[in-house]
Protein backbone atom coordinates (compact mmCIF):
# COMPACT_ATOMS: atom_id res chain seq x y z
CA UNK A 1 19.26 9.26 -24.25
CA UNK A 2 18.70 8.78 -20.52
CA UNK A 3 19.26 5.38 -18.68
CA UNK A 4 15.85 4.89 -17.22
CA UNK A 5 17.14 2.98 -14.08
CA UNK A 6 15.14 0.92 -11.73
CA UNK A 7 18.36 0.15 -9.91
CA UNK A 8 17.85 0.52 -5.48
CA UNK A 9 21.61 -0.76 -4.72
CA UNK A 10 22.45 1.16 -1.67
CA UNK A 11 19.05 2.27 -1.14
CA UNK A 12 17.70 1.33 2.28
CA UNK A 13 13.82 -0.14 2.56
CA UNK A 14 10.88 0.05 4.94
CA UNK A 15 7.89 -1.77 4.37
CA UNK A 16 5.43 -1.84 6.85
CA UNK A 17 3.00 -4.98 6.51
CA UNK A 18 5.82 -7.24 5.38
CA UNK A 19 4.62 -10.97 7.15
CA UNK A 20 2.31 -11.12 4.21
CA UNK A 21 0.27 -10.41 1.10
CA UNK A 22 0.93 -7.16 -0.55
CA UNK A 23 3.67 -5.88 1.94
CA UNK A 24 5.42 -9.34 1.65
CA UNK A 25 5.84 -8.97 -2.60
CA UNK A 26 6.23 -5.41 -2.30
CA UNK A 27 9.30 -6.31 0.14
CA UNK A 28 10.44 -8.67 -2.06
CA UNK A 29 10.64 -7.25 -4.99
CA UNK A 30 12.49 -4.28 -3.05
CA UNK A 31 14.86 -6.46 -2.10
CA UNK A 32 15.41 -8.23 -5.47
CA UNK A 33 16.21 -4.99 -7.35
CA UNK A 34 18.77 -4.29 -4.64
CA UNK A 35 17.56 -2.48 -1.68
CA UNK A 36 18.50 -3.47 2.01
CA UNK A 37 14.83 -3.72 3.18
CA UNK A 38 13.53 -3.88 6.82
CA UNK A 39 10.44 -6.08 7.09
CA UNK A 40 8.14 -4.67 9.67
CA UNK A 41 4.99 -6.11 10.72
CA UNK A 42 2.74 -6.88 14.08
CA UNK A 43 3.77 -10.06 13.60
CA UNK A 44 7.25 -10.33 13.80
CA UNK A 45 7.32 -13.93 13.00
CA UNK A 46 6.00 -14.24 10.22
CA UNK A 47 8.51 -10.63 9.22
CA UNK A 48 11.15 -12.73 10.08
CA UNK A 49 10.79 -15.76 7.91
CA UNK A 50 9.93 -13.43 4.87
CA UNK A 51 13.25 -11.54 5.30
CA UNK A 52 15.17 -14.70 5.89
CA UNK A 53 13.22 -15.88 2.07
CA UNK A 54 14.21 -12.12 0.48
CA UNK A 55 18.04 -13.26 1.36
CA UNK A 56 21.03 -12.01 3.47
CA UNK A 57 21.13 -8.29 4.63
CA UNK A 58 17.92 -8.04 5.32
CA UNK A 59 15.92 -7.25 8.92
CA UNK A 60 12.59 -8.18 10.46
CA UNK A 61 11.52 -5.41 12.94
CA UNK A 62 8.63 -5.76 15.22
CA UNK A 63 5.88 -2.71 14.96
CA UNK A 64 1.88 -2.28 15.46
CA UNK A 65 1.28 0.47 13.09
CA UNK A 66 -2.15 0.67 16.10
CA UNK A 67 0.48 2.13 18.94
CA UNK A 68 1.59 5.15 18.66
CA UNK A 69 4.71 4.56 20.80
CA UNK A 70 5.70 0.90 18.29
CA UNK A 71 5.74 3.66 15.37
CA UNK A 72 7.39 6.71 17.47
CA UNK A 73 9.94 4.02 18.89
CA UNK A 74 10.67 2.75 15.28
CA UNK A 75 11.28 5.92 13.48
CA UNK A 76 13.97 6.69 16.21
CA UNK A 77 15.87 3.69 16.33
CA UNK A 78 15.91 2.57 12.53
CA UNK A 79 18.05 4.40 10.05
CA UNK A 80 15.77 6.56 7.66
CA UNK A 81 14.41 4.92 5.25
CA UNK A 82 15.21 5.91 1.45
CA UNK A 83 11.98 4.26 0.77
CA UNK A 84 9.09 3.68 3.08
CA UNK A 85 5.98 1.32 2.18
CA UNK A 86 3.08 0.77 3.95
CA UNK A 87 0.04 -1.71 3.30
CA UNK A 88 -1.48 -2.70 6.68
CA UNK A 89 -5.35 -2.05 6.56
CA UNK A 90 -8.75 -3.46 7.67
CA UNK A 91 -12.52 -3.55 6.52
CA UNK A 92 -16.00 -4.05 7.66
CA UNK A 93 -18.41 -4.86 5.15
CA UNK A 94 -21.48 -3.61 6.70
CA UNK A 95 -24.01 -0.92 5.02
CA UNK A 96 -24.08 2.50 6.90
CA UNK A 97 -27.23 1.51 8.86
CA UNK A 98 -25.62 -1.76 10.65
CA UNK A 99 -22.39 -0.65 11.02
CA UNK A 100 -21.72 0.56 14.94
CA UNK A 101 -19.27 3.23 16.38
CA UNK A 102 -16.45 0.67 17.52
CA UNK A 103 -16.16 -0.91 13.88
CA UNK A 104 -15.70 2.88 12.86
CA UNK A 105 -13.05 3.62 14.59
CA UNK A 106 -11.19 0.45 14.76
CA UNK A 107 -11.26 1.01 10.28
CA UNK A 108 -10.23 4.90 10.48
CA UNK A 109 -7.33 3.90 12.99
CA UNK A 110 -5.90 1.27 10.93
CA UNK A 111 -6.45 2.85 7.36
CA UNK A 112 -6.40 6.42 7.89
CA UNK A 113 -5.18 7.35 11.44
CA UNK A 114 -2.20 4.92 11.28
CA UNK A 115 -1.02 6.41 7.95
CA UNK A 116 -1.04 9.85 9.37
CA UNK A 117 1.16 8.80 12.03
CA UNK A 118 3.20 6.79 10.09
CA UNK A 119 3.53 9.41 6.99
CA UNK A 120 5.10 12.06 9.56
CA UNK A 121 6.99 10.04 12.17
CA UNK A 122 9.11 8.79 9.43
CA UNK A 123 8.47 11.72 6.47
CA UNK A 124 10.02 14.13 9.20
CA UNK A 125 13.60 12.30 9.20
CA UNK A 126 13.25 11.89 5.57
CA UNK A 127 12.74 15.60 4.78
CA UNK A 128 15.43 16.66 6.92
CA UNK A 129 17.84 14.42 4.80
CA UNK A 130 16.38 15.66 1.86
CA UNK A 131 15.27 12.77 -0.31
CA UNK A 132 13.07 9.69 -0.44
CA UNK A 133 10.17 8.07 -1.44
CA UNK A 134 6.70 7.18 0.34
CA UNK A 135 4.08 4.78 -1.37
CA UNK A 136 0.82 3.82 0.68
CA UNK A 137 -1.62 1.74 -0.48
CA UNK A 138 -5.00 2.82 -1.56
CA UNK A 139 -7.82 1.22 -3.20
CA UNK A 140 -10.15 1.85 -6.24
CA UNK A 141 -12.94 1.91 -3.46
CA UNK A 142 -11.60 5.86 -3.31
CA UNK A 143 -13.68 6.79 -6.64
CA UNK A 144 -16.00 3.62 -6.99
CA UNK A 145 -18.16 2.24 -4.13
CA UNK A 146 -20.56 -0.48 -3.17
CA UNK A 147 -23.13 -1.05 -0.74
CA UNK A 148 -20.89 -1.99 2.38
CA UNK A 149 -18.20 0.00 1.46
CA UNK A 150 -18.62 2.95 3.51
CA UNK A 151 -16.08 3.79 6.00
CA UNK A 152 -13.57 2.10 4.37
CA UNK A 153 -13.75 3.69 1.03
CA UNK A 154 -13.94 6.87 2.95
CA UNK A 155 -10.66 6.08 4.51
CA UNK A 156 -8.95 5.46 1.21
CA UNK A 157 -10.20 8.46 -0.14
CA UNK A 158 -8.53 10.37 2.95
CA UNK A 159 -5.69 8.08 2.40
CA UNK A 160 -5.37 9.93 -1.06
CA UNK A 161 -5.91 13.39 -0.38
CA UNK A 162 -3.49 12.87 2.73
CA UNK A 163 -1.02 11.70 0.80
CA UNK A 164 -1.36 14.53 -1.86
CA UNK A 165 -1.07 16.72 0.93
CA UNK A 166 2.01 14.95 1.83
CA UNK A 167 3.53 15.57 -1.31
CA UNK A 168 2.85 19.58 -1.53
CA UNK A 169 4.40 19.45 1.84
CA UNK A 170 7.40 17.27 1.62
CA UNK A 171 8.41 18.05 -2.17
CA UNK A 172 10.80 20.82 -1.11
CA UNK A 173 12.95 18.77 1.15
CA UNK A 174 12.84 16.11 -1.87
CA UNK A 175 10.46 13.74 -0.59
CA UNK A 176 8.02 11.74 -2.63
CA UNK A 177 4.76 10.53 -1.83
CA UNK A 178 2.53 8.47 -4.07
CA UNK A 179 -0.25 6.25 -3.47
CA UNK A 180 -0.89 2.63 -5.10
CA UNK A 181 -4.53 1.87 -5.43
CA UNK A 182 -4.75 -2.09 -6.12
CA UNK A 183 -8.67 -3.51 -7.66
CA UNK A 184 -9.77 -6.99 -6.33
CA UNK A 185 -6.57 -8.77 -5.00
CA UNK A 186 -6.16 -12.38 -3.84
CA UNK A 187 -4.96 -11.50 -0.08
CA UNK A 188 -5.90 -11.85 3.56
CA UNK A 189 -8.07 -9.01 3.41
CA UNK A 190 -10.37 -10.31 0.65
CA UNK A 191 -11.11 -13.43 2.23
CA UNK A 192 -14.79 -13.10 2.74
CA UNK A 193 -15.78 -12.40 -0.19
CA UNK A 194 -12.77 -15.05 -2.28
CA UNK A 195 -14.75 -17.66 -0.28
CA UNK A 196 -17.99 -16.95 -2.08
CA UNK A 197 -17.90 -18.35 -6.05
CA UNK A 198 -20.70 -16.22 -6.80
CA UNK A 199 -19.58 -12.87 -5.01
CA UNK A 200 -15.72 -14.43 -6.70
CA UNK A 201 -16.63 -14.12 -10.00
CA UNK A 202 -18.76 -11.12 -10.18
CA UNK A 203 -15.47 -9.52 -9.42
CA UNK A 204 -13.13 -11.22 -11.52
CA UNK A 205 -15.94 -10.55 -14.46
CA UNK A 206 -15.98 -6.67 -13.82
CA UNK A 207 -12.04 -6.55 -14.90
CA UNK A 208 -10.92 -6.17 -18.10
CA UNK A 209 -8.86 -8.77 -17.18
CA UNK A 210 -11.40 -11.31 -16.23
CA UNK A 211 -9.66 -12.63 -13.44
CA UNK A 212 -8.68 -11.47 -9.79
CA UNK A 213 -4.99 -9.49 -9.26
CA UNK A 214 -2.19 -11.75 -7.55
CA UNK A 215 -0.31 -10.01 -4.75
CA UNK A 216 2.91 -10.38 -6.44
CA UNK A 217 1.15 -8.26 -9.31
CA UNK A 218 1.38 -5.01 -7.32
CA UNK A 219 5.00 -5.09 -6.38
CA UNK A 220 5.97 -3.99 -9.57
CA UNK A 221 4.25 -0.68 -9.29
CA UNK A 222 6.08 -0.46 -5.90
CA UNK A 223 9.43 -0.50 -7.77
CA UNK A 224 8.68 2.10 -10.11
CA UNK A 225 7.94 4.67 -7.38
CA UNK A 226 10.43 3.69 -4.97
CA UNK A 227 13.21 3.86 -8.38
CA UNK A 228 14.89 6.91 -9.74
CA UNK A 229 12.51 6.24 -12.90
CA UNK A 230 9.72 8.02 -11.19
CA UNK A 231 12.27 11.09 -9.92
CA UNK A 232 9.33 13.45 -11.66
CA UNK A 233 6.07 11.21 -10.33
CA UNK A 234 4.89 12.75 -6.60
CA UNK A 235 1.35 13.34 -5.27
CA UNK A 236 -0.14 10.64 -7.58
CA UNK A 237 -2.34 7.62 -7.60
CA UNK A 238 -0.91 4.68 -10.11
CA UNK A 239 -3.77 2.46 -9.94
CA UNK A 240 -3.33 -1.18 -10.74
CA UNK A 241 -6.45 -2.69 -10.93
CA UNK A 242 -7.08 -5.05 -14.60
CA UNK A 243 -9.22 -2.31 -15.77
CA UNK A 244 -11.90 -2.41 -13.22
CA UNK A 245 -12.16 1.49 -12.76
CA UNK A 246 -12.24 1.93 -17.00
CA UNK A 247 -15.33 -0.39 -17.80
CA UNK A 248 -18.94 1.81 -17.22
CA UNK A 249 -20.93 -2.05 -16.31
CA UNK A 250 -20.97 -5.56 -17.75
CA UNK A 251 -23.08 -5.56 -20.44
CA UNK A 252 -21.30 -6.63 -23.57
CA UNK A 253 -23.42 -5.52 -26.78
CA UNK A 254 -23.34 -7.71 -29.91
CA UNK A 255 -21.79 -6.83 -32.34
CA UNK A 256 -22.35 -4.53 -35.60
């Protein structure tokens, strides 16, 4: 039988969004299971003291996923990645008919533009080596919506397909791509609606789970597809979310 190995010694990491939340576990954990990981992140501070936590032999890079020229600049100067992570996003919780033009496109350049960029200034180098891994970060907003959810579920649902796209594209050269999508996690992100008991436990109550995700709760899903024990797993969505996308309402009949 197989060794199913989740071994990344001598495996070389990028995670984009490092300084915190998701990125910062996902890094982490990377770097635990042995990878040499570069923390990137707008905030290069904050990168900095999470690489200096993960241990030695590990970088902070500054990069604002927003410029085109921070992303073109890092893909030539860092070595290529054998896996490449990236969690940065934004949202604006307005319905349809208050939202305005500039809070558009400040959400599709962040979630969706970004990743385009991103996926093929450093999928390129990767393809032309011939192996590697991609993960993005979704969301469960890309097959179930809300009222206020608009552009940004839109973006995550173009997040997907780009990413499938991705994988068609770069599976000859040996490239991966695959796509996390997390349910309600305790993050930056979420903190407008975290700070709200009521709007709080609606969501923790529409989990199986009962309860809101941890950040560190995603990184293990991370591990998985940047390991050798998802050689076979491209162009797919492993969705991490306590069960929130398998329960059809709330309503809990008695019973017999």
């Amino acid at each position: 039988m197989s060794d199913v190995s989740f071994n990344l010694e001598g495996k070389t990491a990028l995670v984009i969004g490092a300084a915190s939340g998701i990125g910062q576990e996902a890094a982490g954990a990377l770097a635990s299971h042995g990878a040499r990981v570069v923390f990137a992140d707008r905030n290069l501070d904050g990168a900095d003291a999470a690489a200096r936590a993960a241990g030695a032999g590990h970088s902070a890079v500054h990069l604002d996923v927003l410029d085109d020229s921070s992303i073109a600049s890092a893909a030539a100067r860092l070595p290529v990645p054998d896996v490449l992570v990236f969690t940065a996003a934004t949202n604006v919780r307005k319905r349809i008919l208050d939202y305005d033009l500039a809070e558009f496109d400040r959400v599709v350049a962040l979630n969706l533009r970004a990743s385009f960029n991103i996926i093929r200034s450093f999928g390129g180098p990767m393809c032309e080596r011939g192996s590697g891994s991609i993960i993005g970060f979704g969301s469960i907003r890309a097959v179930t919506v809300e009222p206020g959810q608009a552009v940004y579920a839109a973006t995550k649902a173009g997040l997907v397909q780009l990413a499938r796209t991705a994988a068609a594209e770069f599976g000859p050269d040996g490239v991966r791509v695959n796509v996390v999508s997390p349910g309600v996690v305790d993050t930056p992100l979420t903190s407008q609606i975290r700070s709200d008991p009521d709007w709080y436990g609606a969501y923790a109550a529409k989990t199986a789970l009962g309860r809101w995700a941890r950040a560190e709760e995603l990184a293990g899903a991370v591990v998985y597809l940047a390991s050798d024990a998802s050689s076979y797993v491209t162009g797919s969505v492993l969705t991490v979310d306590g069960g929130w996308t398998a329960i059809d309402g709330r309503y809990d009949p008695p019973n017999g």
